[in-house]
C-alpha atoms as a PDB file:
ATOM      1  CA  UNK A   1      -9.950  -0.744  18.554  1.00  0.00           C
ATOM      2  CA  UNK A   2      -6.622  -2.556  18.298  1.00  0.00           C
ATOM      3  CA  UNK A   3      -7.749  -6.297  17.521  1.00  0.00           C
ATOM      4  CA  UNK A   4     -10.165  -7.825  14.199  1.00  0.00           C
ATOM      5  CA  UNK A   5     -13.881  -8.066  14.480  1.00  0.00           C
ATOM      6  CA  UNK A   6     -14.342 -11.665  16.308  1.00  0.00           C
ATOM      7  CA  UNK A   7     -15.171 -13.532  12.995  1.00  0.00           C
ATOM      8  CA  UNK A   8     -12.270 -13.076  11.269  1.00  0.00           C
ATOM      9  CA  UNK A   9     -10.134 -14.019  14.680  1.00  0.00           C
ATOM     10  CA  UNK A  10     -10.271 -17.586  14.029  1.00  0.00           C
ATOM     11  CA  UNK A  11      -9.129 -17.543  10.255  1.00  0.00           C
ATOM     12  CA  UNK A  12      -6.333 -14.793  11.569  1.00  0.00           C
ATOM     13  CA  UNK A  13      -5.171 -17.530  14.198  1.00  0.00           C
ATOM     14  CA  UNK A  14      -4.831 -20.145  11.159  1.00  0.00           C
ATOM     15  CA  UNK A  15      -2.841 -18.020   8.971  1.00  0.00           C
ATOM     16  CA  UNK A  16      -0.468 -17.292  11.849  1.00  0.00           C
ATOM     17  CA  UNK A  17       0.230 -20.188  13.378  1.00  0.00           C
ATOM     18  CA  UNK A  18       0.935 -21.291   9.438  1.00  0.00           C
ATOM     19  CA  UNK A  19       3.715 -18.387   8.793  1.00  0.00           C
ATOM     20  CA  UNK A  20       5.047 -19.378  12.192  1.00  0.00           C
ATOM     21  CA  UNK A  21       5.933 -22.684  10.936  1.00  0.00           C
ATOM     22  CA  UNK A  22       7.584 -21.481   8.155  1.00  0.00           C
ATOM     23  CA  UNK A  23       8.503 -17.482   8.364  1.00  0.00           C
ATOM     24  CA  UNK A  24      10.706 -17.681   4.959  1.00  0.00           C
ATOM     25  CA  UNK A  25       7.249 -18.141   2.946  1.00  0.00           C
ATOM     26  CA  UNK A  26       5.215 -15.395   4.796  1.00  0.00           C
ATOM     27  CA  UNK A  27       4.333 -12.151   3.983  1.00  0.00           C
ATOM     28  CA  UNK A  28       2.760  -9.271   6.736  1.00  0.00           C
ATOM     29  CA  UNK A  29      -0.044  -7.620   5.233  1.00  0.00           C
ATOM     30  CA  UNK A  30      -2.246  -4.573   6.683  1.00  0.00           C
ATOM     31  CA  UNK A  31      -6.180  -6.334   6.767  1.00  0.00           C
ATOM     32  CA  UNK A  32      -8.289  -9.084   7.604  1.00  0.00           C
ATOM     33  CA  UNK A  33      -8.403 -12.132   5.551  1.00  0.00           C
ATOM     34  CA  UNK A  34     -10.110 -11.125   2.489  1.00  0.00           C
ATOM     35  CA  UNK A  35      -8.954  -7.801   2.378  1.00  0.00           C
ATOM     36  CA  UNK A  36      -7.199  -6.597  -0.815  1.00  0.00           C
ATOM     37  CA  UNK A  37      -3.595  -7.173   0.736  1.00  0.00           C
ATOM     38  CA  UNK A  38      -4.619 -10.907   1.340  1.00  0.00           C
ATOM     39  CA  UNK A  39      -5.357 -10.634  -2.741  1.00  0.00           C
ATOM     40  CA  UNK A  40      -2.801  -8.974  -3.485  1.00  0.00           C
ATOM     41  CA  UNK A  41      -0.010 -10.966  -1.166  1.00  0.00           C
ATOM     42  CA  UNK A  42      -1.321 -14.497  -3.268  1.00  0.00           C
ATOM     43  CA  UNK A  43      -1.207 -13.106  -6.325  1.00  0.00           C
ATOM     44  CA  UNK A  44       2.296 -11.731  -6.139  1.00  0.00           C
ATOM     45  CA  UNK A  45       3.626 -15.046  -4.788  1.00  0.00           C
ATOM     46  CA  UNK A  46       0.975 -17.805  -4.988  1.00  0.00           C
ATOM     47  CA  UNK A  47       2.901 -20.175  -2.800  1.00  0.00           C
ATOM     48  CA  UNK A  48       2.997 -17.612  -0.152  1.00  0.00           C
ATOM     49  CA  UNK A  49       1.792 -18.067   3.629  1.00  0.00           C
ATOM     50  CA  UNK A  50      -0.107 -14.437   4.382  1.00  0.00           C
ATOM     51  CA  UNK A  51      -0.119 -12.854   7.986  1.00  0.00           C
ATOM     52  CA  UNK A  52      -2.873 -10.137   8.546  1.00  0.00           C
ATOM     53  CA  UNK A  53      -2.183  -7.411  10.903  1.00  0.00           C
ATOM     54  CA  UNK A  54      -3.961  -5.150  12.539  1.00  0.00           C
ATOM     55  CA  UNK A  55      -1.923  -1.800  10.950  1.00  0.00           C
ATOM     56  CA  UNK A  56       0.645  -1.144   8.850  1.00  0.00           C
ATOM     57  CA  UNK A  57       3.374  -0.939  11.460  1.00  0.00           C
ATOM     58  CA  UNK A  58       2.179  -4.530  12.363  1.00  0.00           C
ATOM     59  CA  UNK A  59       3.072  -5.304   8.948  1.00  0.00           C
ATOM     60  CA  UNK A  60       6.556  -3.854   9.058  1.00  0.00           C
ATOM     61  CA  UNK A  61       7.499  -4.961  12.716  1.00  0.00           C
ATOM     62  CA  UNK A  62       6.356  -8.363  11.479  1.00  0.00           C
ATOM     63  CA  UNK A  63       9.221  -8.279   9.494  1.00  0.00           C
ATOM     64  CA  UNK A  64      11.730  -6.179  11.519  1.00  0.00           C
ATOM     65  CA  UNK A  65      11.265  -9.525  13.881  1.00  0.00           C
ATOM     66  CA  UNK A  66      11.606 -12.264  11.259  1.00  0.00           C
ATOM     67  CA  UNK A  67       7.858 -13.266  12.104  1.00  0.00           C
ATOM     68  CA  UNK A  68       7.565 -12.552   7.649  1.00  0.00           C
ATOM     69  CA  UNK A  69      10.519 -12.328   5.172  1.00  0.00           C
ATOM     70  CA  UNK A  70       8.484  -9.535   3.690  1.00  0.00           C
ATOM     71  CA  UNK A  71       5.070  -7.692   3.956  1.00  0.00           C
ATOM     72  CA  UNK A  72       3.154  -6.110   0.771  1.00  0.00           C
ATOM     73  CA  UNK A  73       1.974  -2.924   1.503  1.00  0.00           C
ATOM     74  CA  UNK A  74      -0.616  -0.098  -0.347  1.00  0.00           C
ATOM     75  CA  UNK A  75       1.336   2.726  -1.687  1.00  0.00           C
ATOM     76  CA  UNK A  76      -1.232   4.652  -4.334  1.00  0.00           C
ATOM     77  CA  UNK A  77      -4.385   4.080  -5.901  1.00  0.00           C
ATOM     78  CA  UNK A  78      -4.847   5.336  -9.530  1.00  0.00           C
ATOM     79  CA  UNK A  79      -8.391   6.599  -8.426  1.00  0.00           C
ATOM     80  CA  UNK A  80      -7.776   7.950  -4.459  1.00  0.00           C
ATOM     81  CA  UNK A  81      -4.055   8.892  -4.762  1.00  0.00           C
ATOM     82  CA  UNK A  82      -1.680   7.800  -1.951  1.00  0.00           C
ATOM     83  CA  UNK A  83      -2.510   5.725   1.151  1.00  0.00           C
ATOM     84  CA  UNK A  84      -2.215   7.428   3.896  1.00  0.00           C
ATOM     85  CA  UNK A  85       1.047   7.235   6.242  1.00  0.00           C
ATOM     86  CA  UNK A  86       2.867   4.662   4.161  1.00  0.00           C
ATOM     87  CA  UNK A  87       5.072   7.819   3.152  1.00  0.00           C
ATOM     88  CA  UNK A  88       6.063   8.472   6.980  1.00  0.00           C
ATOM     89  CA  UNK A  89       6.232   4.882   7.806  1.00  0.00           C
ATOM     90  CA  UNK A  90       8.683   3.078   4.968  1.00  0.00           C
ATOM     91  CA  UNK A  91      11.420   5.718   5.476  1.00  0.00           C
ATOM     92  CA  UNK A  92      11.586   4.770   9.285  1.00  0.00           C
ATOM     93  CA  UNK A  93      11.219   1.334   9.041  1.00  0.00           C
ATOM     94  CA  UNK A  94      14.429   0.326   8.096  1.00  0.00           C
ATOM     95  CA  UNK A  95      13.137  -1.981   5.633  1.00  0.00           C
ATOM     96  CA  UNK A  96      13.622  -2.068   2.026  1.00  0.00           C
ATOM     97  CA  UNK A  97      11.234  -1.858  -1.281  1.00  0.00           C
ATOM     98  CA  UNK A  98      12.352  -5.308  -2.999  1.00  0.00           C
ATOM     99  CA  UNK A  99       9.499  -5.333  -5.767  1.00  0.00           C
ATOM    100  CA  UNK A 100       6.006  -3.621  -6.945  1.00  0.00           C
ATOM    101  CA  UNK A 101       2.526  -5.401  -7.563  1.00  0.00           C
ATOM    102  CA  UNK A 102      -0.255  -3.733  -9.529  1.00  0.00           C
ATOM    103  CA  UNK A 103      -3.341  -5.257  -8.113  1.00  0.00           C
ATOM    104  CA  UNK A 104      -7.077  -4.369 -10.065  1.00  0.00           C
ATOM    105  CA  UNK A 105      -9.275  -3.243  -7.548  1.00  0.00           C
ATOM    106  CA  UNK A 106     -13.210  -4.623  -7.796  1.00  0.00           C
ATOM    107  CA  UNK A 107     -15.570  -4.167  -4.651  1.00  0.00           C
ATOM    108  CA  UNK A 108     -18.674  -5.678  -3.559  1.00  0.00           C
ATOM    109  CA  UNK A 109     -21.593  -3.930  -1.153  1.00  0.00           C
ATOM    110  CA  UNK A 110     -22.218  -6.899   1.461  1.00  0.00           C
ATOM    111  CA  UNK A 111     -24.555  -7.068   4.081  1.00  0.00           C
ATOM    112  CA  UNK A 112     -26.790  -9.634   6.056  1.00  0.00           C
ATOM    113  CA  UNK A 113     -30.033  -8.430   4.706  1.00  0.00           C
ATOM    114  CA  UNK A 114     -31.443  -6.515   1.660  1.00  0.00           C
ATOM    115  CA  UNK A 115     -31.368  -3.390   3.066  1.00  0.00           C
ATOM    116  CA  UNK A 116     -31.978  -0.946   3.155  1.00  0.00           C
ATOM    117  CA  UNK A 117     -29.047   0.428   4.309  1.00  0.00           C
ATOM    118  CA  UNK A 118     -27.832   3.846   6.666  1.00  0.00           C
ATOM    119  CA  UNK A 119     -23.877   3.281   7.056  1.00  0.00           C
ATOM    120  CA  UNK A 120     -21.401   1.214   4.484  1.00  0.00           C
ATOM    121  CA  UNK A 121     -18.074   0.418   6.839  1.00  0.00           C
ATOM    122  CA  UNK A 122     -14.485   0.464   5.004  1.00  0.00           C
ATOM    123  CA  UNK A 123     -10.964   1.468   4.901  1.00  0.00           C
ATOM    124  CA  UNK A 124     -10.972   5.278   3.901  1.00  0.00           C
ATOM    125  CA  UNK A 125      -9.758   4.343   0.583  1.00  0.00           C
ATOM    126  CA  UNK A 126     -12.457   1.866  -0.488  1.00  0.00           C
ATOM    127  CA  UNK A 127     -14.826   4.499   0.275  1.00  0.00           C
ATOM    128  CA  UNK A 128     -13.215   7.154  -1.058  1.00  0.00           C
ATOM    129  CA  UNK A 129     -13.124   4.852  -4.574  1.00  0.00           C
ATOM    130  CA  UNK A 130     -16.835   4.638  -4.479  1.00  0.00           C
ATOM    131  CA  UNK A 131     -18.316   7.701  -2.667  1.00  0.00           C
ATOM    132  CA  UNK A 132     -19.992   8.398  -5.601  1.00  0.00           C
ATOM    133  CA  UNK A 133     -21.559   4.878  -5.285  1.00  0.00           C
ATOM    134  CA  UNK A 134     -22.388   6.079  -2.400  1.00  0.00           C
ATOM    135  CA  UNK A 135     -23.734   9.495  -2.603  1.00  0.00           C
ATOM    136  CA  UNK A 136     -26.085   8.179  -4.451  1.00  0.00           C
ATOM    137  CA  UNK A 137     -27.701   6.010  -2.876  1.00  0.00           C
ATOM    138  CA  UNK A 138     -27.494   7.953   0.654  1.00  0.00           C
ATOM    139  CA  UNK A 139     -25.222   5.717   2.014  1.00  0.00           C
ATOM    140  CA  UNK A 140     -23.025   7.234   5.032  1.00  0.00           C
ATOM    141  CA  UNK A 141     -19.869   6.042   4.792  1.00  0.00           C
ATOM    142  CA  UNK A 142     -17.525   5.189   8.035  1.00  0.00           C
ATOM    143  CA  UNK A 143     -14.077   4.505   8.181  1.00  0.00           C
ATOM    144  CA  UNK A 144     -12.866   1.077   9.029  1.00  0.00           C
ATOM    145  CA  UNK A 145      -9.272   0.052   9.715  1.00  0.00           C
ATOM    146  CA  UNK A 146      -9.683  -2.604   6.640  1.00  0.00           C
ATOM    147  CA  UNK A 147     -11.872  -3.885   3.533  1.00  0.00           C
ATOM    148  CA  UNK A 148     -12.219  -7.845   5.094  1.00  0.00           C
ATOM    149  CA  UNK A 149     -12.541  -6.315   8.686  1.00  0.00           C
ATOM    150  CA  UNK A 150     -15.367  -4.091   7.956  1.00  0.00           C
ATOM    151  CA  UNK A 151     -17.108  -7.122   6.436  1.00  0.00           C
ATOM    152  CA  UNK A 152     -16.232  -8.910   9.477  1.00  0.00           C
ATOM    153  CA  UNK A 153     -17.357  -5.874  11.737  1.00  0.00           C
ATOM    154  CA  UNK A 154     -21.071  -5.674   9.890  1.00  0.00           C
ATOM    155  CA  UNK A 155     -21.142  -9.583  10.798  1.00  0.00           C
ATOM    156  CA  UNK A 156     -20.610  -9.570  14.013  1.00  0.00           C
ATOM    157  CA  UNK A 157     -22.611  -6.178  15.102  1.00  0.00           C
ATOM    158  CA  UNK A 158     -25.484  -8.187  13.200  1.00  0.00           C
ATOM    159  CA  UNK A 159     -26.821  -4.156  12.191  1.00  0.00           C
ATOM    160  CA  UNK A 160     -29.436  -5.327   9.614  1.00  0.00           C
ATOM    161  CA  UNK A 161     -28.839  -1.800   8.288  1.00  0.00           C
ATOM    162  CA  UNK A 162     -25.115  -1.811   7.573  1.00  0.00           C
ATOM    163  CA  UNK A 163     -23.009  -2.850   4.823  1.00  0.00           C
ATOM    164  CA  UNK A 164     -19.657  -2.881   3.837  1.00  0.00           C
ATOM    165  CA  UNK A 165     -17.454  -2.287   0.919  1.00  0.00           C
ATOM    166  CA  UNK A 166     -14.922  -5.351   0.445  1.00  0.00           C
ATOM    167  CA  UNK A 167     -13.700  -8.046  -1.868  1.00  0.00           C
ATOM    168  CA  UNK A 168     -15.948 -10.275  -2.941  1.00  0.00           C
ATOM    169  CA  UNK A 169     -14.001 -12.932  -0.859  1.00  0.00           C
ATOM    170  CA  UNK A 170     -14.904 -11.447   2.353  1.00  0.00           C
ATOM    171  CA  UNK A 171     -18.463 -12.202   2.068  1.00  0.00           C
ATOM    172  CA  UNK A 172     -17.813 -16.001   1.249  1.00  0.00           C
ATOM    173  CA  UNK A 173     -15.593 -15.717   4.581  1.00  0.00           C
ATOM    174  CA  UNK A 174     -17.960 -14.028   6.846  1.00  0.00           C
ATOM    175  CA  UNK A 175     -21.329 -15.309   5.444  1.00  0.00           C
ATOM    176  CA  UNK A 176     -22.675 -12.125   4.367  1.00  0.00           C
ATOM    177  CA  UNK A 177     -24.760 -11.463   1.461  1.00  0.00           C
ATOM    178  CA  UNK A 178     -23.846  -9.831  -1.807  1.00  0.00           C
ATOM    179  CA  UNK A 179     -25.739  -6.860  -2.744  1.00  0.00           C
ATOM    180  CA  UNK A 180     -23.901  -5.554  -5.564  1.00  0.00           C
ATOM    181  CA  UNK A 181     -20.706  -5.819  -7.312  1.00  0.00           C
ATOM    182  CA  UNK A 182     -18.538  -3.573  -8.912  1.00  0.00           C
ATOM    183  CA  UNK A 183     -19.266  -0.740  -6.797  1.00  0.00           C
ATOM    184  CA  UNK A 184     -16.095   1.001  -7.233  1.00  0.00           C
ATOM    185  CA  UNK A 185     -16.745   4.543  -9.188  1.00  0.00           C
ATOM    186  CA  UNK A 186     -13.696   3.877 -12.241  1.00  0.00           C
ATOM    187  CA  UNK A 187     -13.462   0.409 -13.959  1.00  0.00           C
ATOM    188  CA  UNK A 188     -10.078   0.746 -14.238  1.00  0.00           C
ATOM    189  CA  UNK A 189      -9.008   1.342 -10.548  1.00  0.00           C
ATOM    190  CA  UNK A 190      -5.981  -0.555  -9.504  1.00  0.00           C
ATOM    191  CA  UNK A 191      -3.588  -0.316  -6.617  1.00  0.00           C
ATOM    192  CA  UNK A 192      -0.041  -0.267  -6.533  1.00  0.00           C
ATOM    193  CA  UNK A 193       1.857  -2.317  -3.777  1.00  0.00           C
ATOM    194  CA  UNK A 194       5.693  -2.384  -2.724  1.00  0.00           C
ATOM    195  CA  UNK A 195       6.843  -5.623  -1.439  1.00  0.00           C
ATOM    196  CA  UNK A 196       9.103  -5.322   1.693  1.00  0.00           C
ATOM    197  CA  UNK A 197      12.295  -6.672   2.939  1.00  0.00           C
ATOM    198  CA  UNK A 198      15.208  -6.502   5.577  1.00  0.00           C
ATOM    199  CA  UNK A 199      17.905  -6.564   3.206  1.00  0.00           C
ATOM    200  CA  UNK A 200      18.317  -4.536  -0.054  1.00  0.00           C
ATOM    201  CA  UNK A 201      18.587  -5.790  -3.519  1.00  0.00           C
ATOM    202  CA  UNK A 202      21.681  -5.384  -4.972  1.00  0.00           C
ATOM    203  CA  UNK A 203      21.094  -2.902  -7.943  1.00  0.00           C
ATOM    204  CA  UNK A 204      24.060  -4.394 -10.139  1.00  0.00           C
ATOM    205  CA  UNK A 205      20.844  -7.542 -10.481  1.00  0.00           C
ATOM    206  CA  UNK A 206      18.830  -5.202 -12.310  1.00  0.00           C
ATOM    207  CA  UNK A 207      21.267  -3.363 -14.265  1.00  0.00           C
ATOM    208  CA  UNK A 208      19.881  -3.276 -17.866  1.00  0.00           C
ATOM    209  CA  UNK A 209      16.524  -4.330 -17.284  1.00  0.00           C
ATOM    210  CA  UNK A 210      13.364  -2.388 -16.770  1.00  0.00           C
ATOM    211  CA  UNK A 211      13.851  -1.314 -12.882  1.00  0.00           C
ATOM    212  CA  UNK A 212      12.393   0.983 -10.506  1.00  0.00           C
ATOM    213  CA  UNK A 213      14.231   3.328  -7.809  1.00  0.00           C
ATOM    214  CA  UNK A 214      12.863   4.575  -4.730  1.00  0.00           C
ATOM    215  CA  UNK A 215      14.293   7.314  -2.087  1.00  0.00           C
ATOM    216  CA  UNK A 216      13.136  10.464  -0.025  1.00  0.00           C
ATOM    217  CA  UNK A 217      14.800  13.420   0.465  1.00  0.00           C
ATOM    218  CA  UNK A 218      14.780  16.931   1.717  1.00  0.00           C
ATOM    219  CA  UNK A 219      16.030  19.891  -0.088  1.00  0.00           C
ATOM    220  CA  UNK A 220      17.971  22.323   1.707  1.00  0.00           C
ATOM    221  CA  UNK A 221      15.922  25.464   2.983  1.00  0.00           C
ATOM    222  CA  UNK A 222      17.226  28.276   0.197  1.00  0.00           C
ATOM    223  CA  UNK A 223      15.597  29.700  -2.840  1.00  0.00           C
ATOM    224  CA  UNK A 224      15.415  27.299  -6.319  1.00  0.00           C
ATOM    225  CA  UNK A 225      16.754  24.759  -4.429  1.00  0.00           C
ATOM    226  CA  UNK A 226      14.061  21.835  -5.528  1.00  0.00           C
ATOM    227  CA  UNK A 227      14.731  22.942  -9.166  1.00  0.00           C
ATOM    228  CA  UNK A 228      18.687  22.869  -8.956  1.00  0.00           C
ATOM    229  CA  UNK A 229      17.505  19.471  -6.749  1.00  0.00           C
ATOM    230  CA  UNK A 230      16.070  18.080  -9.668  1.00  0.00           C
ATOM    231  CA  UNK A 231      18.065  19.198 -13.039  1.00  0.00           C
ATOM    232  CA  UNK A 232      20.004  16.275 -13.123  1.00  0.00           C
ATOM    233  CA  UNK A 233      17.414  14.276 -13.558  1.00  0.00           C
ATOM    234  CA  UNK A 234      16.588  16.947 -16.877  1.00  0.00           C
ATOM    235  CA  UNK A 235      19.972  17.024 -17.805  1.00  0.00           C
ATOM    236  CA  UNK A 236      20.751  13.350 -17.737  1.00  0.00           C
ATOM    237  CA  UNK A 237      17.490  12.286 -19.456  1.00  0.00           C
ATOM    238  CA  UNK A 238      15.683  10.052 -16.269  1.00  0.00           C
ATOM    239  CA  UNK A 239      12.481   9.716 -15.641  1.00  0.00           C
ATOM    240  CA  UNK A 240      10.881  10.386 -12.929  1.00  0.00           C
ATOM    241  CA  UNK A 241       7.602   8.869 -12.218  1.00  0.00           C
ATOM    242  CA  UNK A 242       6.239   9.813  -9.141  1.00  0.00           C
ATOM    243  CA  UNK A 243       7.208  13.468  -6.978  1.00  0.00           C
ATOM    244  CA  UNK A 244       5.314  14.225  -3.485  1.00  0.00           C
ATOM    245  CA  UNK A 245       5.825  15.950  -1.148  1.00  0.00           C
ATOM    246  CA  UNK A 246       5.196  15.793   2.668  1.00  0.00           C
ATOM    247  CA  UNK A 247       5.795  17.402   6.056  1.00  0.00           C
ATOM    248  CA  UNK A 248       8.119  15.873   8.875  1.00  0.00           C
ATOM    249  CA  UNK A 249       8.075  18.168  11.950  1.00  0.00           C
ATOM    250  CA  UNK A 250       6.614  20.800  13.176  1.00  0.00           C
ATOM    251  CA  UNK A 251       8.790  23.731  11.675  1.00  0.00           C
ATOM    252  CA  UNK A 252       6.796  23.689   8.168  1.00  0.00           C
ATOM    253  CA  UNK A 253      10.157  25.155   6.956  1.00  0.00           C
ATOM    254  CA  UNK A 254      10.197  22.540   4.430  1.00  0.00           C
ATOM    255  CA  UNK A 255       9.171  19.434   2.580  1.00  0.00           C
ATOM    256  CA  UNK A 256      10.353  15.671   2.565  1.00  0.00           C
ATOM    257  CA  UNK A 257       9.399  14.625  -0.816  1.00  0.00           C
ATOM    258  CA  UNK A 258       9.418  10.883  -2.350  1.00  0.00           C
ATOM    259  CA  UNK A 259      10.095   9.720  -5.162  1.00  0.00           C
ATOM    260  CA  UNK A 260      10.065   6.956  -7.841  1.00  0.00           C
ATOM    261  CA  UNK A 261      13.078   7.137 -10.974  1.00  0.00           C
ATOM    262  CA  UNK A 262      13.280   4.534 -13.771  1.00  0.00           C
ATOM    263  CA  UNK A 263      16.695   2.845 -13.449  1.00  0.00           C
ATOM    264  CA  UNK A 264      18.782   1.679 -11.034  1.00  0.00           C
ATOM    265  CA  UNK A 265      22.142   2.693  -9.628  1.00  0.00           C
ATOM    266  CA  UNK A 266      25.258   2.202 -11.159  1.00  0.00           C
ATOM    267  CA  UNK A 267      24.316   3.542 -14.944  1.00  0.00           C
ATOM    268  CA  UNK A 268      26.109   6.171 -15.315  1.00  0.00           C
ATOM    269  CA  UNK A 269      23.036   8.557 -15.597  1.00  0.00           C
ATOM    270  CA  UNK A 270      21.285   7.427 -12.667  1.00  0.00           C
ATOM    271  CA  UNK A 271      24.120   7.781 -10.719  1.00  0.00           C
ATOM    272  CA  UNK A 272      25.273  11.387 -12.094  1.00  0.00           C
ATOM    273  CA  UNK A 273      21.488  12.468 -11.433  1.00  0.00           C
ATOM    274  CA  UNK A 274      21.782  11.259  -8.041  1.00  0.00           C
ATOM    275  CA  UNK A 275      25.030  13.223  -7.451  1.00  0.00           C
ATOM    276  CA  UNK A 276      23.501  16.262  -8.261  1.00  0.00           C
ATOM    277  CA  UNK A 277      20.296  15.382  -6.093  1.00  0.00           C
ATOM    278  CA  UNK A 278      22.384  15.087  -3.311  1.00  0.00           C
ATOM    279  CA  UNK A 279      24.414  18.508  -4.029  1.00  0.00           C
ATOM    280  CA  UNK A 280      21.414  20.359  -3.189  1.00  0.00           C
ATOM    281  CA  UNK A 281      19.601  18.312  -0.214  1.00  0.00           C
ATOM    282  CA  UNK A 282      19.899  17.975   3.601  1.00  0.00           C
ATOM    283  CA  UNK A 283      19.880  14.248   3.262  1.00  0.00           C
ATOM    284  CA  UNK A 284      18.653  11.626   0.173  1.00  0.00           C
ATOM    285  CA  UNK A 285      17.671   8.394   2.008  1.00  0.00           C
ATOM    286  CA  UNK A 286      17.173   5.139  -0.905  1.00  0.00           C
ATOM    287  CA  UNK A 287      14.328   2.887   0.220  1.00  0.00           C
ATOM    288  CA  UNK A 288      15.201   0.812  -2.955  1.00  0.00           C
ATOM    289  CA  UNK A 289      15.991  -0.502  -6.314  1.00  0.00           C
ATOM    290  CA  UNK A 290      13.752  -3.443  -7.976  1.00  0.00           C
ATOM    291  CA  UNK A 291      12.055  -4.819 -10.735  1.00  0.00           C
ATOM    292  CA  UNK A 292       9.416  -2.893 -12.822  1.00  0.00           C
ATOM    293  CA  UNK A 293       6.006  -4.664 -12.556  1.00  0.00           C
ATOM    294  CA  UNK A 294       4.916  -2.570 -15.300  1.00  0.00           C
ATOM    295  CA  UNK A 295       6.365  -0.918 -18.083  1.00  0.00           C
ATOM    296  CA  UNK A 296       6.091   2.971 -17.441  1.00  0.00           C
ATOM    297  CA  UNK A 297       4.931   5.511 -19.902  1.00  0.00           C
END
């Protein structure tokens, strides 16, 4: 599967032709038209012209080539933690975090009939925010490579017992039928989106206002050494907002971890906390400095 369901081809055709014409307004997104990126990329920038891709590293190679000035990408949900390989993907992209974008997350069981229903088709996320929608109703859910494109998928397979979980704007784009709304599991689920770009912001724009920093790095492989790693960030009073850790390779000897700071480079605490970060590591690698969306804390 490496192309959208056939009803969303034609709207995907539009929208690219349209950020052809004019690649300085468009921003790559992961999904179908309809899917939460799509959401999210209007929202951010309302005068925006969206290109769906197929995957994320369509997304990012869509701007590596200057087909999009940026993409808007899924980085956590407050309900299903982290999306999946955005953490191995934005380190070797190249590209850099140039802003954030909290987006509320809603989500609406379509179908073409009433049911009842055997399989709901998503993106892993969506169904891992409302498996217990699910569970209850004995719904099997299967993973999807989007939101919009499993909406598209249900329409054209024409199963009269599948549904899937999307925005509510997929199933005015597909002609399917809503069957409920508000099917995520926690009213309060939201997603948080980095906005991409080929060249860096300067941190000396944000200096003194409410910024984020984002890097990865590795520690080296000796006893204490994420604790020394991370005293400076104790010791000069910044916080840190976000810690994870993952594994690049296949020694397992140890972690890559990522990581979000408040502040940006060139106050003198950031910067001493960084020295001291990169006493103790293999290698500290910044992915960016920005704007907060939203006030921390």
């Amino acid at each position: 599967m490496h192309s959208f369901p056939q009803p969303a081809l034609a709207l995907v055709k539009e929208m690219t032709q349209a950020a052809s014409a004019d690649p300085a307004r468009a921003i790559a997104l992961q999904g179908a038209p309809g899917c939460n990126g799509h959401r999210a990329a209007l929202e951010y920038d309302p005068g925006c012209l969206p290109l769906p891709c197929f995957s994320f590293e369509d997304a990012l190679d869509a701007v590596k080539e200057g087909r999009a000035a940026h993409a808007i990408i899924p980085i956590e949900n407050s309900q299903h933690g982290r999306v999946a390989d955005i953490h191995f993907l934005l380190p070797e992209s190249g590209l850099s975090i140039v802003g954030e974008y909290f987006l509320p997350i809603s989500y609406a069981l379509m179908a073409l009939t009433d049911g009842p229903f055997a399989a709901a088709y998503s993106h892993p996320q969506a169904l891992g925010q409302t498996r217990v929608y699910l569970r209850e109703r004995g719904i099997v859910p299967m993973a999807y490579a989007d939101t919009a494109g499993a909406a598209a998928f249900v329409k054209e397979q024409g199963d009269p017992q599948a549904c899937a979980i999307a925005p509510r704007i997929a199933a005015e784009l597909y002609g399917l039928k809503i069957i409920a709304e508000n099917v995520e599991d926690a009213q309060d689920n939201t997603t948080r989106f980095v906005v991409l770009a080929k060249d860096a912001l300067n941190p000396a724009t944000v200096l003194g206002k409410p910024a984020m920093t984002t890097f990865v790095f590795e520690v080296k492989n000796v006893p204490a050494a994420l604790y020394k790693a991370l005293g400076g960030f104790a010791t000069n009073a910044v916080n840190m907002t976000k810690l994870e850790s993952y594994q690049t390779g296949v020694s397992f000897a140890a972690s890559t971890f990522y990581a979000d700071i408040e502040g940006a480079p060139g106050d003198p605490v950031i910067d001493r906390a960084l020295e001291e970060l990169k006493f103790h590591c293999k290698y500290v690698r910044m992915l960016g400095t920005y704007p907060q969306a939203r006030a921390r804390g």
